[in-house]
N, C-alpha and C. Protein backbone atom coordinates (compact mmCIF):
# COMPACT_ATOMS: atom_id res chain seq x y z
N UNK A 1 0.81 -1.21 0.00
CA UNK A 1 0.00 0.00 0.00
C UNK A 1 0.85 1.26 0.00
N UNK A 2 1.87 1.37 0.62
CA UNK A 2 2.83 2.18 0.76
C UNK A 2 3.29 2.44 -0.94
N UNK A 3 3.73 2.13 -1.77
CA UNK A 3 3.53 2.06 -3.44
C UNK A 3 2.30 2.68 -3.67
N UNK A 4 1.45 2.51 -3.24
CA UNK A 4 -0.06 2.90 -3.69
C UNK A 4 0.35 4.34 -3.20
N UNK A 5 0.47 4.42 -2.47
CA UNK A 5 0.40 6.02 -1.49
C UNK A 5 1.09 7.42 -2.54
N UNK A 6 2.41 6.54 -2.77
CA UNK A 6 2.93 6.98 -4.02
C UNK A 6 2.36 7.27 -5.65
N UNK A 7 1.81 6.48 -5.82
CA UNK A 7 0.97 6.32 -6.73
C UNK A 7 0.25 7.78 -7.17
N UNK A 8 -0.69 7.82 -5.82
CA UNK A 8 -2.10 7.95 -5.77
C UNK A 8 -1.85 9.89 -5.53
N UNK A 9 -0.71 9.56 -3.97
CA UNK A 9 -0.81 11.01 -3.02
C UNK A 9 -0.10 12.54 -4.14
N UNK A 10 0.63 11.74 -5.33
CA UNK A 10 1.13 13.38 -6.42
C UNK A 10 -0.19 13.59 -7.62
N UNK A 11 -0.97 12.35 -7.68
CA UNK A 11 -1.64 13.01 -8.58
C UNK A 11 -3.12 13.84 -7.90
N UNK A 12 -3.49 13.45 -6.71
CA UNK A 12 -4.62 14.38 -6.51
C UNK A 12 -3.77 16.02 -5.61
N UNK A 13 -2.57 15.44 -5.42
CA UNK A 13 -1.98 17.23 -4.89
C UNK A 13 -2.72 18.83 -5.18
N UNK A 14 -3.67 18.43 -6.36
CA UNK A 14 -3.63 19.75 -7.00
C UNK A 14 -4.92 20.48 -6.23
N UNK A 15 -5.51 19.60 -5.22
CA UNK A 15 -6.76 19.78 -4.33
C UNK A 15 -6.23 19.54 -2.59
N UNK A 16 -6.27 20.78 -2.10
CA UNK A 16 -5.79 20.44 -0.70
C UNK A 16 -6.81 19.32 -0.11
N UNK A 17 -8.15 19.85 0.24
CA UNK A 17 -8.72 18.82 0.20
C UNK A 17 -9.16 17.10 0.01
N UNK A 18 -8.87 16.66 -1.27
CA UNK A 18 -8.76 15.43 -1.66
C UNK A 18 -6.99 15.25 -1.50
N UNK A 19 -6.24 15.76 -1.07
CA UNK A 19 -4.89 15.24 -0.94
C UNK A 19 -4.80 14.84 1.39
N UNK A 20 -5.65 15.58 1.39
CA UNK A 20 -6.28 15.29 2.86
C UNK A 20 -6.80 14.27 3.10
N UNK A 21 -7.95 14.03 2.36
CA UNK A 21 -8.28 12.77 2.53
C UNK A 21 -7.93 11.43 1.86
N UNK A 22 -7.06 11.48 1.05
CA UNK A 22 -6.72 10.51 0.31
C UNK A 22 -5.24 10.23 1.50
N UNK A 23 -4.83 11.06 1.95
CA UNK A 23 -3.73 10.98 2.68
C UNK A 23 -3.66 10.40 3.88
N UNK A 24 -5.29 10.25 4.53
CA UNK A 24 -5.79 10.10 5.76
C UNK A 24 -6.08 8.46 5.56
N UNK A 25 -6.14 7.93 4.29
CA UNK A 25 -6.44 6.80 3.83
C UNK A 25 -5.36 5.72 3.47
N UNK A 26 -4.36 6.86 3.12
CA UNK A 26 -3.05 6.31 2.66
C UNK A 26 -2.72 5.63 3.97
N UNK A 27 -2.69 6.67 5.22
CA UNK A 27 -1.88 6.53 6.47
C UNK A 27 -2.77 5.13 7.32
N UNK A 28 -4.08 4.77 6.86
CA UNK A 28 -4.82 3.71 7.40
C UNK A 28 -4.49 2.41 6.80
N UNK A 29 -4.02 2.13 5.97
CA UNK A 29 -4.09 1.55 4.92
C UNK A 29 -2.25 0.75 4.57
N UNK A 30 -1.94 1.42 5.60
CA UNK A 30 -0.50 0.96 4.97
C UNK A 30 -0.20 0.28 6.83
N UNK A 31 1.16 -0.59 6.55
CA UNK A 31 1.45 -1.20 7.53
C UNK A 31 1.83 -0.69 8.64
N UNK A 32 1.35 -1.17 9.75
CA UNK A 32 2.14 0.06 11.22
C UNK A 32 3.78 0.51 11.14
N UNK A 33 4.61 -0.70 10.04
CA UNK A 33 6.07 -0.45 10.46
C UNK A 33 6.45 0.74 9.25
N UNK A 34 5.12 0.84 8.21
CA UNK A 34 5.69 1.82 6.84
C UNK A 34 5.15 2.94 6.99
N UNK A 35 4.82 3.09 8.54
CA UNK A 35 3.81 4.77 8.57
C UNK A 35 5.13 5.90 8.59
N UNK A 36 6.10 5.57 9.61
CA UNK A 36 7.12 6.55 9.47
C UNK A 36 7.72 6.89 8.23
N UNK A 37 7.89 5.57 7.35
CA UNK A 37 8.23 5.71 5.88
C UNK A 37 7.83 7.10 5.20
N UNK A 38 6.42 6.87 5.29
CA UNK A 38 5.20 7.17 4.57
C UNK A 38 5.50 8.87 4.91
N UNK A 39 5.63 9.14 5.91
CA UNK A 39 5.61 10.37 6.98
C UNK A 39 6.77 10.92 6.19
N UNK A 40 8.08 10.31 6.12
CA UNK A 40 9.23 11.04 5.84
C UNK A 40 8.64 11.14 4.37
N UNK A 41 8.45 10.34 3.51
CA UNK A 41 8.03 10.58 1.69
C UNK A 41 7.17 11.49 1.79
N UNK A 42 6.54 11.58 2.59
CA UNK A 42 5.19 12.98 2.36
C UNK A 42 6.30 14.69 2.46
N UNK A 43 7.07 14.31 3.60
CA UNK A 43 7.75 15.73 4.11
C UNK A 43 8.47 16.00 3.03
N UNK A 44 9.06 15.20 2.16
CA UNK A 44 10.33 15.05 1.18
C UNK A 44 9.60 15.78 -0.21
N UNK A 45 8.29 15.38 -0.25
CA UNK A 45 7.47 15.70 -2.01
C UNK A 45 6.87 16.57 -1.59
N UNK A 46 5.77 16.69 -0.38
CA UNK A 46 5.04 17.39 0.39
C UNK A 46 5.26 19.18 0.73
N UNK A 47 6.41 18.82 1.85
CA UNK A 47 6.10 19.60 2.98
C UNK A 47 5.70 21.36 2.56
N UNK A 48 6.02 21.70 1.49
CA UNK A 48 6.41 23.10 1.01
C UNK A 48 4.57 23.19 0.14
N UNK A 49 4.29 22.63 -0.21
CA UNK A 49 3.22 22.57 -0.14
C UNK A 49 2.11 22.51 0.63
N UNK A 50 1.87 21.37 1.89
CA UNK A 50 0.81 21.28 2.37
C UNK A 50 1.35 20.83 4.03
N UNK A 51 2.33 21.35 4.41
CA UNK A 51 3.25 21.47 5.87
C UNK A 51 1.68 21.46 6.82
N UNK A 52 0.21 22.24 6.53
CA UNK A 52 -0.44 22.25 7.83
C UNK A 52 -1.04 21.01 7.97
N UNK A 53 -1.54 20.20 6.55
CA UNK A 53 -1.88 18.77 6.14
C UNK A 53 -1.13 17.90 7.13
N UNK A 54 0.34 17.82 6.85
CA UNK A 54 1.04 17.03 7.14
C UNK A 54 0.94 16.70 8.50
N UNK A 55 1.20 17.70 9.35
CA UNK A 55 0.96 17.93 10.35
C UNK A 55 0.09 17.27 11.17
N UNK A 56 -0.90 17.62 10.79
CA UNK A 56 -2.59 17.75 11.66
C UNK A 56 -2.67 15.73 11.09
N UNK A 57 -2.25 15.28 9.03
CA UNK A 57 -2.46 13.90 9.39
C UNK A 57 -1.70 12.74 10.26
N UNK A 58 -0.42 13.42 10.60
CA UNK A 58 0.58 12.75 11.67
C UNK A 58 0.63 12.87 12.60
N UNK A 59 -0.31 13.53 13.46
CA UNK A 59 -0.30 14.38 14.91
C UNK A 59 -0.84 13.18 15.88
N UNK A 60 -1.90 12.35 15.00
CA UNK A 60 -2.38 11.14 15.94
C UNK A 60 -1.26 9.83 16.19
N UNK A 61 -0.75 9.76 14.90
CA UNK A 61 0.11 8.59 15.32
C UNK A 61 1.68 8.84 16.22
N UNK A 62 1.55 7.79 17.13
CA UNK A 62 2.67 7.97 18.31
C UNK A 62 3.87 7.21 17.90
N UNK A 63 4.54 8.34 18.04
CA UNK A 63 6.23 8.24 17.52
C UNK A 63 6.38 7.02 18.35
């Protein structure tokens, strides 16, 4: 799923919104050990874009 995330999370970017929730889906959806993965690939393509997204979808899961 983590591939998928990739996939999926650059082509709806162009909607804060649907990159929210597709992101919120990504992070459910993928394995407990590939969430940090997932976290660093978002900050890396992400962060300069949608830094409050990022945020607010990583805020629940415990480091």
């Amino acid at each position: 799923m983590f591939e998928y995330a990739k996939v999926i999370l650059p082509k709806v970017s162009f909607s804060k919104q649907l990159f929210r929730k597709e992101l919120s889906k990504c992070i459910n959806w993928v394995e407990q050990n590939q969430v940090e993965e997932l976290y660093t690939w978002c900050c890396n393509n992400f962060n300069h874009q949608y830094p409050d997204v990022l945020a607010e979808a990583f805020s629940d899961i415990a480091a």
